[in-house]
PDB file of N, CA and C in Angstrom:
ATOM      1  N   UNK A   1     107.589 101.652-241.322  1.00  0.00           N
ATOM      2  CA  UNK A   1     107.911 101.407-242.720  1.00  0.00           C
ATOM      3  C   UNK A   1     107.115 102.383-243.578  1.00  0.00           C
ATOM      4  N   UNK A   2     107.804 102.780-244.654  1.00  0.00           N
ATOM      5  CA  UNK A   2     107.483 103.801-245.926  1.00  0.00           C
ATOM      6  C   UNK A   2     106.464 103.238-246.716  1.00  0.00           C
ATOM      7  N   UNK A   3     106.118 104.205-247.575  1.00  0.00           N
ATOM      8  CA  UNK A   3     105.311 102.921-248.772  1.00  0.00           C
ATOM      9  C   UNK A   3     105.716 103.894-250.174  1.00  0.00           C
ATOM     10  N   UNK A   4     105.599 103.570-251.694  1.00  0.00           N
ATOM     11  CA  UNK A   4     106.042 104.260-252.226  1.00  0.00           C
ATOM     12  C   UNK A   4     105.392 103.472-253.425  1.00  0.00           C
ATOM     13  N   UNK A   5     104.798 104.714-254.837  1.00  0.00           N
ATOM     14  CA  UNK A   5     104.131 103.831-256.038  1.00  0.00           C
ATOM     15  C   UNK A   5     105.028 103.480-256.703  1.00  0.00           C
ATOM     16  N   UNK A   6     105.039 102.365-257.584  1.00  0.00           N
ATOM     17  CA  UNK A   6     105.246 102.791-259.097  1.00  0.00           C
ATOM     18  C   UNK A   6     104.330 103.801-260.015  1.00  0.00           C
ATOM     19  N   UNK A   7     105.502 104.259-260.653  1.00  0.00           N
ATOM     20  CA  UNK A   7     104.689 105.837-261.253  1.00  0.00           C
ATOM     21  C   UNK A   7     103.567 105.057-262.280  1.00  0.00           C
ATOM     22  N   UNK A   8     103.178 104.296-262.647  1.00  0.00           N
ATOM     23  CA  UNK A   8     101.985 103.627-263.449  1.00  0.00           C
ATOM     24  C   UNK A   8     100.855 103.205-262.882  1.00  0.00           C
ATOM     25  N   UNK A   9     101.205 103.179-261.442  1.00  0.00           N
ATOM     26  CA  UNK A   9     100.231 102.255-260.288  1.00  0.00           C
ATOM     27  C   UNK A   9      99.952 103.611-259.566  1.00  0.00           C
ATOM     28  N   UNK A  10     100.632 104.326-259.496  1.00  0.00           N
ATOM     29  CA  UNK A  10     100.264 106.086-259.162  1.00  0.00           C
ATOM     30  C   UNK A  10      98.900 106.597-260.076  1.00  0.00           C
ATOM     31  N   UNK A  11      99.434 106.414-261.048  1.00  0.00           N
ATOM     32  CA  UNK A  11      98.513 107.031-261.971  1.00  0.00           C
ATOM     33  C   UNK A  11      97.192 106.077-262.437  1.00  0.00           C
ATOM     34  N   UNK A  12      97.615 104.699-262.262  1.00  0.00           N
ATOM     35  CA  UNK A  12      95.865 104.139-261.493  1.00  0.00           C
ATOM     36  C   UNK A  12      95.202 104.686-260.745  1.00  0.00           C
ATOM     37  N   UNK A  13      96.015 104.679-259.535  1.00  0.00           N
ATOM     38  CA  UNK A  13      95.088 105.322-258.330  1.00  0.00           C
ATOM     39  C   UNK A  13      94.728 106.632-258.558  1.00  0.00           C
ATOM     40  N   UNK A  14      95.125 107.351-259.591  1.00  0.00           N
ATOM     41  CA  UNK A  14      94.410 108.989-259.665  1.00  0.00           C
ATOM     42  C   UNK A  14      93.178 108.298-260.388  1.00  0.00           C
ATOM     43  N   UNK A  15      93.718 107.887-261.969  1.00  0.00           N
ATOM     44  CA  UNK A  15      92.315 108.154-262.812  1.00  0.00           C
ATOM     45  C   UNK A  15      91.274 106.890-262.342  1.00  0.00           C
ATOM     46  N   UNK A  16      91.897 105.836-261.165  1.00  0.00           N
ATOM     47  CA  UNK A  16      89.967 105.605-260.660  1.00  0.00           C
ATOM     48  C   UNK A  16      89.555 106.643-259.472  1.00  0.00           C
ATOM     49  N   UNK A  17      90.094 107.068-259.459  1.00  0.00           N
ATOM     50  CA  UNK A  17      89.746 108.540-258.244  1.00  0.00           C
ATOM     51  C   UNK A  17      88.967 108.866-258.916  1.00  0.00           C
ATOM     52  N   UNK A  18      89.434 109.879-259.904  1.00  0.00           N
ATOM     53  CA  UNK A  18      88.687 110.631-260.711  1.00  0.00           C
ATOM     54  C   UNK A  18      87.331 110.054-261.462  1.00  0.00           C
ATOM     55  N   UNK A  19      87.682 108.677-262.174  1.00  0.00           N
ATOM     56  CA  UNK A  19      86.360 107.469-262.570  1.00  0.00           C
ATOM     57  C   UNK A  19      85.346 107.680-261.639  1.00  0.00           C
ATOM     58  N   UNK A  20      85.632 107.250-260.235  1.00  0.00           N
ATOM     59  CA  UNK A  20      84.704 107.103-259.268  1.00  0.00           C
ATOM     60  C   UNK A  20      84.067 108.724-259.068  1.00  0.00           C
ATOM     61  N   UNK A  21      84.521 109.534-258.897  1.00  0.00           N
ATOM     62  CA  UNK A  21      84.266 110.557-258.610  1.00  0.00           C
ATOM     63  C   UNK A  21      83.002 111.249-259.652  1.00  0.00           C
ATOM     64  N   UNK A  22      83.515 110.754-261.171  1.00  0.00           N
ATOM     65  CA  UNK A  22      82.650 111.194-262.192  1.00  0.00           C
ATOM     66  C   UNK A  22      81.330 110.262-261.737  1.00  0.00           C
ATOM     67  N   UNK A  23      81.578 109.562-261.210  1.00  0.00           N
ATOM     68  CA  UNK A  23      80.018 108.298-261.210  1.00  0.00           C
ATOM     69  C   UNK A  23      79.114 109.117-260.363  1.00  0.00           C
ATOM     70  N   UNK A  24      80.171 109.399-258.834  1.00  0.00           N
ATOM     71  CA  UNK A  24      78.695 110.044-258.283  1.00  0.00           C
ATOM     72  C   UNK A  24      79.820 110.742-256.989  1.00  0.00           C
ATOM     73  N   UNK A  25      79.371 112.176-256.715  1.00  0.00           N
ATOM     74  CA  UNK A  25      80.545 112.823-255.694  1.00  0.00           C
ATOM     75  C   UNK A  25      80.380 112.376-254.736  1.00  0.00           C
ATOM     76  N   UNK A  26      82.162 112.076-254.275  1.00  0.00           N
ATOM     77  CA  UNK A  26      81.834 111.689-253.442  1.00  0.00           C
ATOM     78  C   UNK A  26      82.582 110.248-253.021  1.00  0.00           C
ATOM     79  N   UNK A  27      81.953 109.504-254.221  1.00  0.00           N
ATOM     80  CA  UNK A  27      82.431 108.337-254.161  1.00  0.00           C
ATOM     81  C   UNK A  27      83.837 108.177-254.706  1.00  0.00           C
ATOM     82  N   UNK A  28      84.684 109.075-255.489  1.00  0.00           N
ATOM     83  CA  UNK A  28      86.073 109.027-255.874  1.00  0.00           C
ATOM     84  C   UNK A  28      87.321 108.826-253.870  1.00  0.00           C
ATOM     85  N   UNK A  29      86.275 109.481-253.214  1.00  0.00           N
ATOM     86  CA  UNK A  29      86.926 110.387-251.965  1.00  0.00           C
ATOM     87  C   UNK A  29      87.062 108.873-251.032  1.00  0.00           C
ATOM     88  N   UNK A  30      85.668 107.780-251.296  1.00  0.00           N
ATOM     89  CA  UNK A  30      85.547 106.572-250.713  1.00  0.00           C
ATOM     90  C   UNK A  30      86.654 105.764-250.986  1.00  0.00           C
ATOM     91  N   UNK A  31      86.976 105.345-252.321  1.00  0.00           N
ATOM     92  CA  UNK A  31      87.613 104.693-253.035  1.00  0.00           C
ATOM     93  C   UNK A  31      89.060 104.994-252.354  1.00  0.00           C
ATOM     94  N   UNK A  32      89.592 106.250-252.674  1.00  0.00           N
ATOM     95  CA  UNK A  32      91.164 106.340-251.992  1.00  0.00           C
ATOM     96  C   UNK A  32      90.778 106.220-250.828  1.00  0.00           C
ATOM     97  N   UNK A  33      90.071 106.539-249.998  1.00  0.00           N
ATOM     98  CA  UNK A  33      90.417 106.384-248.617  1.00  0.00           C
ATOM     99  C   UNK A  33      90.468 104.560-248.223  1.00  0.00           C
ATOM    100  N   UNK A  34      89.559 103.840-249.317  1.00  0.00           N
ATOM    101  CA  UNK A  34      89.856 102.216-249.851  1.00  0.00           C
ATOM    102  C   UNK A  34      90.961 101.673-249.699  1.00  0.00           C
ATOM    103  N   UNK A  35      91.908 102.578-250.740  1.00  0.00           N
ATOM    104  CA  UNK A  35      93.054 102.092-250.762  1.00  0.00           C
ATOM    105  C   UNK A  35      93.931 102.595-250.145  1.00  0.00           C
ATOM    106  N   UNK A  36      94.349 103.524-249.702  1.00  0.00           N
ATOM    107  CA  UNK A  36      94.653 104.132-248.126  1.00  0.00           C
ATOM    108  C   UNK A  36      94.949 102.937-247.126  1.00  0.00           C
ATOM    109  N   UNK A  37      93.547 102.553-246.843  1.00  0.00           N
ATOM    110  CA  UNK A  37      93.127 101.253-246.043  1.00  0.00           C
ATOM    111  C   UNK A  37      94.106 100.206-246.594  1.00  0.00           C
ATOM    112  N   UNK A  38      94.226  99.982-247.627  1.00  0.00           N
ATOM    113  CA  UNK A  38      94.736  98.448-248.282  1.00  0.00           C
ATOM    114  C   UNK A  38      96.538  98.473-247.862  1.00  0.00           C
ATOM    115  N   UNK A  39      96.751  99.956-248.295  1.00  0.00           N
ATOM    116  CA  UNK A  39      97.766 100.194-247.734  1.00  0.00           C
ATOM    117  C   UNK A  39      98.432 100.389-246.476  1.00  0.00           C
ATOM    118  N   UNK A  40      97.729 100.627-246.135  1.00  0.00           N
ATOM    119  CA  UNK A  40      98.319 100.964-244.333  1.00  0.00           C
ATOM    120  C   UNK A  40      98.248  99.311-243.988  1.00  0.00           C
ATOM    121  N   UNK A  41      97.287  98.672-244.282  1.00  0.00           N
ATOM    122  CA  UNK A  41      97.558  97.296-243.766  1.00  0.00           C
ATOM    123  C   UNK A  41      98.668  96.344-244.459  1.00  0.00           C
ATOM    124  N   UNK A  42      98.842  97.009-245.381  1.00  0.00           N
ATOM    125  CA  UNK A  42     100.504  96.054-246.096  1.00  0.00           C
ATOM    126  C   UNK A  42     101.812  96.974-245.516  1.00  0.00           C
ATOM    127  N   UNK A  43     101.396  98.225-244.765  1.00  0.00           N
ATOM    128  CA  UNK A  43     102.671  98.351-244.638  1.00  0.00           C
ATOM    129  C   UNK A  43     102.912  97.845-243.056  1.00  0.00           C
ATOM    130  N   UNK A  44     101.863  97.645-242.150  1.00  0.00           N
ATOM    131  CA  UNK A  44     101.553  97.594-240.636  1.00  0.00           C
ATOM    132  C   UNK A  44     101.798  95.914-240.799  1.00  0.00           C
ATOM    133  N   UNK A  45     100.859  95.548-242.008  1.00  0.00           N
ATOM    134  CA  UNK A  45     101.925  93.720-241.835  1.00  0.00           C
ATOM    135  C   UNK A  45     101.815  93.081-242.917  1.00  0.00           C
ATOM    136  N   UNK A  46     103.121  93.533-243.396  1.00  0.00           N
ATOM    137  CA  UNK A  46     103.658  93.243-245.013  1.00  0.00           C
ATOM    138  C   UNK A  46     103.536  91.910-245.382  1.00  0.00           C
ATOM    139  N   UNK A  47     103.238  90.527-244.406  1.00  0.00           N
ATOM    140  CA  UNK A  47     103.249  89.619-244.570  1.00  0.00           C
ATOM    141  C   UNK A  47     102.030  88.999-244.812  1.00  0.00           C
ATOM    142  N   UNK A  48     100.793  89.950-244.900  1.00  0.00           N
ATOM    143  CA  UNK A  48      99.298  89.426-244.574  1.00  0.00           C
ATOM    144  C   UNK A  48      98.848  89.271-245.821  1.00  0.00           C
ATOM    145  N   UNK A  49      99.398  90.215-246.740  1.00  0.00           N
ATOM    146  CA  UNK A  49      98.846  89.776-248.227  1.00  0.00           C
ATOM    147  C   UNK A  49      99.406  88.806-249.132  1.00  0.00           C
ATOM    148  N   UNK A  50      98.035  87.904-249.728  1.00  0.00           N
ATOM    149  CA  UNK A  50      98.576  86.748-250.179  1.00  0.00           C
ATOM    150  C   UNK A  50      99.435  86.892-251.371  1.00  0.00           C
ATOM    151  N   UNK A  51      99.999  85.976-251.686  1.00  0.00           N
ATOM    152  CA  UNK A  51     101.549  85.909-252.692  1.00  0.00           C
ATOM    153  C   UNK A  51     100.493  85.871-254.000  1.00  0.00           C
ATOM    154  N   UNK A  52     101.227  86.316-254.454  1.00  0.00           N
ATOM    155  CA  UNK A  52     100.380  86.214-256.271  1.00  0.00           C
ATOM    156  C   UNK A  52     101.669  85.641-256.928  1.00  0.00           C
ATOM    157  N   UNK A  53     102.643  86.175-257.149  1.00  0.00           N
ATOM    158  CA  UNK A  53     103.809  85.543-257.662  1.00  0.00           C
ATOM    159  C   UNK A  53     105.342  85.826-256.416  1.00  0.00           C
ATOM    160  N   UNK A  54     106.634  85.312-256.528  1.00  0.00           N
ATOM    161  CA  UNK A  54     107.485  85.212-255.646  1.00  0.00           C
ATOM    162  C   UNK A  54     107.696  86.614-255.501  1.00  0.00           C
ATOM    163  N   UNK A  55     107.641  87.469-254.437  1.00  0.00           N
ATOM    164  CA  UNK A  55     107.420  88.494-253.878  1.00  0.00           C
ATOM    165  C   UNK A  55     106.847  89.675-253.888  1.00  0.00           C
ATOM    166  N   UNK A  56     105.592  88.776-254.783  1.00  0.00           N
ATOM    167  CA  UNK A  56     104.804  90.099-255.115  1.00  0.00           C
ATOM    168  C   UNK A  56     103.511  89.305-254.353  1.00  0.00           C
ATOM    169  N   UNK A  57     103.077  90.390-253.446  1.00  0.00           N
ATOM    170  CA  UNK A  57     101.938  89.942-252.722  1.00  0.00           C
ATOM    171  C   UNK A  57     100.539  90.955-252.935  1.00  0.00           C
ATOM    172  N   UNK A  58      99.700  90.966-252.417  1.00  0.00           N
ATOM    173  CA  UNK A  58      97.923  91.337-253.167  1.00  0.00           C
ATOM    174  C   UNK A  58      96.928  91.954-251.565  1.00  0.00           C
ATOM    175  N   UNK A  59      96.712  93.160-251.031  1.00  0.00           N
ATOM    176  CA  UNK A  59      95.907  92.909-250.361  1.00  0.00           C
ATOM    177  C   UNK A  59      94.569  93.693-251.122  1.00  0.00           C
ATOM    178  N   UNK A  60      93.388  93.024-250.816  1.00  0.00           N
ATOM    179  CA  UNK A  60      92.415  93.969-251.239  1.00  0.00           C
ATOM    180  C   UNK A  60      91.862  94.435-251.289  1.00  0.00           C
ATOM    181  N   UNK A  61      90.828  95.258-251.359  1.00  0.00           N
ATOM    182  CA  UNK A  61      90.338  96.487-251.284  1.00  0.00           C
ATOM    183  C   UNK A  61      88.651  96.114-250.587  1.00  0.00           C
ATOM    184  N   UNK A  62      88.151  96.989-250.060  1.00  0.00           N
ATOM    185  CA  UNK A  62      86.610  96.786-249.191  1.00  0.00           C
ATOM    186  C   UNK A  62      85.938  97.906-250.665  1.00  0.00           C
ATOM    187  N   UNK A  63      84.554  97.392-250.493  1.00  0.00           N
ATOM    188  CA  UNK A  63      83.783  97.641-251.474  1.00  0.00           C
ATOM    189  C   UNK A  63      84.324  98.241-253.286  1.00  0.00           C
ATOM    190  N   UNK A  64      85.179  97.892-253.606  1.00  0.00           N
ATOM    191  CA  UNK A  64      85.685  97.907-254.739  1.00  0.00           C
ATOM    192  C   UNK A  64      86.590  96.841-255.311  1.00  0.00           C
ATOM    193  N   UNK A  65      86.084  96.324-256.579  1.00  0.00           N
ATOM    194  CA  UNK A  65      86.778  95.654-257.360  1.00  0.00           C
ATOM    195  C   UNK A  65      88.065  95.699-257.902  1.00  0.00           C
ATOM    196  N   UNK A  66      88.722  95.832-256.335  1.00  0.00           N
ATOM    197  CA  UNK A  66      90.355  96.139-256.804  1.00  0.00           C
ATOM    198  C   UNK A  66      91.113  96.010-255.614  1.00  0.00           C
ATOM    199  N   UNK A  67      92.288  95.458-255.710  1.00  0.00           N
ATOM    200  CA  UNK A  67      93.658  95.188-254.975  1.00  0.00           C
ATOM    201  C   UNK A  67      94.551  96.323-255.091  1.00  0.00           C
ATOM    202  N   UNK A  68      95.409  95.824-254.367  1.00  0.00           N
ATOM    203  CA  UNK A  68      96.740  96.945-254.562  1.00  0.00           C
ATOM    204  C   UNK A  68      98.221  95.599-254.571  1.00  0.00           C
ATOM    205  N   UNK A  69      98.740  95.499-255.599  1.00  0.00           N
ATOM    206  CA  UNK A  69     100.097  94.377-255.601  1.00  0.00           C
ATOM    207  C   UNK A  69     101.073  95.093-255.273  1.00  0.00           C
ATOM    208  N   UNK A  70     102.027  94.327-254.565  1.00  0.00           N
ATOM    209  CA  UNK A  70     102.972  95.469-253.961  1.00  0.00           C
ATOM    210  C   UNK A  70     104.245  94.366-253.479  1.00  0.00           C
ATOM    211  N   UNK A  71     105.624  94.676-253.463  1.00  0.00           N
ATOM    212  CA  UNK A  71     106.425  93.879-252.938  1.00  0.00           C
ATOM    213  C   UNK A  71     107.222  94.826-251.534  1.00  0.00           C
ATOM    214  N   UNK A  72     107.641  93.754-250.987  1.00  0.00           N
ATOM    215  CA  UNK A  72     108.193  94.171-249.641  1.00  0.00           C
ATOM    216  C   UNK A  72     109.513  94.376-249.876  1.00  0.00           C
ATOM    217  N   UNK A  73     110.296  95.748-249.411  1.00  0.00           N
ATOM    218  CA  UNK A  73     111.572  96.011-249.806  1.00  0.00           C
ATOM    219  C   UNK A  73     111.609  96.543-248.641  1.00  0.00           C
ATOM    220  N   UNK A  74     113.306  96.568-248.477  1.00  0.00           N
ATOM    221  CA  UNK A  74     114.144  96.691-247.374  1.00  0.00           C
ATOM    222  C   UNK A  74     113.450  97.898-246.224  1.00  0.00           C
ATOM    223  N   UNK A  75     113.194  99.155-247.241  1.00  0.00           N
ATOM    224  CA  UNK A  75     113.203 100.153-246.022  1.00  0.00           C
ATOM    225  C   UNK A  75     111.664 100.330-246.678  1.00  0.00           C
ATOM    226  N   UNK A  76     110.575  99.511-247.279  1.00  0.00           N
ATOM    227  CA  UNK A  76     109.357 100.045-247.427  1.00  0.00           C
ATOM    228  C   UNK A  76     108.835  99.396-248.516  1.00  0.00           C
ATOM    229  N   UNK A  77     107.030  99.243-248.554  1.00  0.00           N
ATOM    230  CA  UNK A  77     106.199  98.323-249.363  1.00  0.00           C
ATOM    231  C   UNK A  77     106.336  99.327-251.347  1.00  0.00           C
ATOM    232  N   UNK A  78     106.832  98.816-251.906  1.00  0.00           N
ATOM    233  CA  UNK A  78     106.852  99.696-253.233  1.00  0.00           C
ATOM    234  C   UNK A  78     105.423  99.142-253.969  1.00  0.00           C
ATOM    235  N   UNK A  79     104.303  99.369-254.019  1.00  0.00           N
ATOM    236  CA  UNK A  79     103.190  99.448-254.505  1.00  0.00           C
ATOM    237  C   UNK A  79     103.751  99.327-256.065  1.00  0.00           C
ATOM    238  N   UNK A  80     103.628  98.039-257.072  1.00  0.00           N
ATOM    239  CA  UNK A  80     103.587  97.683-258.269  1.00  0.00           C
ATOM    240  C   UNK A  80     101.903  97.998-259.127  1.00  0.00           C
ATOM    241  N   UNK A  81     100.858  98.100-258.303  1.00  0.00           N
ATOM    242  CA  UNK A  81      99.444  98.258-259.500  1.00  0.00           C
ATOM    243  C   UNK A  81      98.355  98.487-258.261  1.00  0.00           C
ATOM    244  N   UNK A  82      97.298  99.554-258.523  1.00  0.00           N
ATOM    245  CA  UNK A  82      95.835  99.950-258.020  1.00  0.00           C
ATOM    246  C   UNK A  82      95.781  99.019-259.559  1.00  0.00           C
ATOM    247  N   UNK A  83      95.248  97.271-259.089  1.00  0.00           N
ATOM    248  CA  UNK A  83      94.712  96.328-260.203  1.00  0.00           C
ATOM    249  C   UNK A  83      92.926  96.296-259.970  1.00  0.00           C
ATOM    250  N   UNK A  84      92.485  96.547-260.867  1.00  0.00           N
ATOM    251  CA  UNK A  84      90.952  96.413-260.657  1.00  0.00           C
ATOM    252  C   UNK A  84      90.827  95.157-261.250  1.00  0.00           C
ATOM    253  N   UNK A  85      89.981  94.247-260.424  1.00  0.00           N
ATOM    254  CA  UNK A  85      90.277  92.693-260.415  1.00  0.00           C
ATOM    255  C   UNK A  85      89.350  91.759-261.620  1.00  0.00           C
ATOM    256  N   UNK A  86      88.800  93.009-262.433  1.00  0.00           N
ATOM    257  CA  UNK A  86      88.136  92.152-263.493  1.00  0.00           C
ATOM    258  C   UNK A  86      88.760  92.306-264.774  1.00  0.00           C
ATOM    259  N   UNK A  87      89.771  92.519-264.642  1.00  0.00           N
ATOM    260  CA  UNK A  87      90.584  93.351-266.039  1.00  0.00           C
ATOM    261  C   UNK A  87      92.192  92.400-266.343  1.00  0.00           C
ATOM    262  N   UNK A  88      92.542  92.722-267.276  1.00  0.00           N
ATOM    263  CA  UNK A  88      94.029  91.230-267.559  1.00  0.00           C
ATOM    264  C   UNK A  88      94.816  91.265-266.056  1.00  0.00           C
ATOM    265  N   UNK A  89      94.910  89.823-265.782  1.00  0.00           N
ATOM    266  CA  UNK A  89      95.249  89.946-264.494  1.00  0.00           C
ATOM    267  C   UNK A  89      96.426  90.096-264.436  1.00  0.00           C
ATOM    268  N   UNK A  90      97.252  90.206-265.863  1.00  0.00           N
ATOM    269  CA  UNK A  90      99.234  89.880-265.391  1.00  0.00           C
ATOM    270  C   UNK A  90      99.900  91.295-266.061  1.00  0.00           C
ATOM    271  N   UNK A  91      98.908  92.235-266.448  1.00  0.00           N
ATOM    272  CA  UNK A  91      99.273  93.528-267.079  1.00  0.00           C
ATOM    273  C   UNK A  91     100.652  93.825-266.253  1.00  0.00           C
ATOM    274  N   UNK A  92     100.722  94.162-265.266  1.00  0.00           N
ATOM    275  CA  UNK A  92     101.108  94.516-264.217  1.00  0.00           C
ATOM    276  C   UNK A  92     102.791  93.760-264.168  1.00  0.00           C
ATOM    277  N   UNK A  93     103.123  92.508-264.103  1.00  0.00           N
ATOM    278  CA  UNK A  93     104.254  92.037-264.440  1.00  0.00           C
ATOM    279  C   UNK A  93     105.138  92.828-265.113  1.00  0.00           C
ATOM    280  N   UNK A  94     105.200  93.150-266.551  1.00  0.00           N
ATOM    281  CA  UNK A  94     106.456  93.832-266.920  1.00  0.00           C
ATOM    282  C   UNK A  94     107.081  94.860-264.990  1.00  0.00           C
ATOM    283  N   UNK A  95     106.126  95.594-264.951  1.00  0.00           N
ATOM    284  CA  UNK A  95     106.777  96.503-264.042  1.00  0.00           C
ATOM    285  C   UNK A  95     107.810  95.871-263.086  1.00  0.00           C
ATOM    286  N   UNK A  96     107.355  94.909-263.000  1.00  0.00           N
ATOM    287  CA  UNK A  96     109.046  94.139-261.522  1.00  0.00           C
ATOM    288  C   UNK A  96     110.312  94.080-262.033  1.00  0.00           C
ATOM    289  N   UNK A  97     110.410  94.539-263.594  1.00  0.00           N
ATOM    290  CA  UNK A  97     112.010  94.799-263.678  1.00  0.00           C
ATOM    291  C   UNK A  97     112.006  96.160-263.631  1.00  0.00           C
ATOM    292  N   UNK A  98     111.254  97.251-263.599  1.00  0.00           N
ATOM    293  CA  UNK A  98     111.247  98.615-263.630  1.00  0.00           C
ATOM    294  C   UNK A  98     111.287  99.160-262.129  1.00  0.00           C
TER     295      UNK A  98
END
């Protein structure tokens, strides 16, 4: 199975790249390879991350304050938000009609 962003949840995952990266080098490079991780395990078993709402499920991330929400579609996981988990938790909603 594929995996594929939404172009808004794309552009999370750059500018905390880049966030992390400004903090200390190095650590931007940790972070994606984070979510890398979060991903390969929603696409290896799409069923492991817990439901947040009806088919939008959450796995999350090792040493960072952040998930990846993502729903399971036919030919691949479409990644809806890189959500950093202290921030409005339902931002992210509009996107499931987009």
């Amino acid at each position: 199975m594929m995996f594929d962003f939404h172009p808004e949840a794309e552009e999370e995952f750059v500018e905390a790249v880049s966030y992390y990266e400004s903090c200390d080098i190095g650590l931007g490079l940790d972070f994606a390879r984070e979510i890398h991780t979060a991903i390969r395990n929603a696409v290896e078993y799409p069923a492991m991350g817990a439901e947040m709402e009806k088919g939008i499920r959450r796995s999350l991330v090792h040493r960072f304050p952040f998930g990846i929400l993502y729903s399971i579609q036919p030919d691949r996981i479409f990644i809806l938000s890189v959500m950093h988990l202290h921030r409005e938790p339902d931002y992210w909603k509009q996107r499931i009609k987009t």
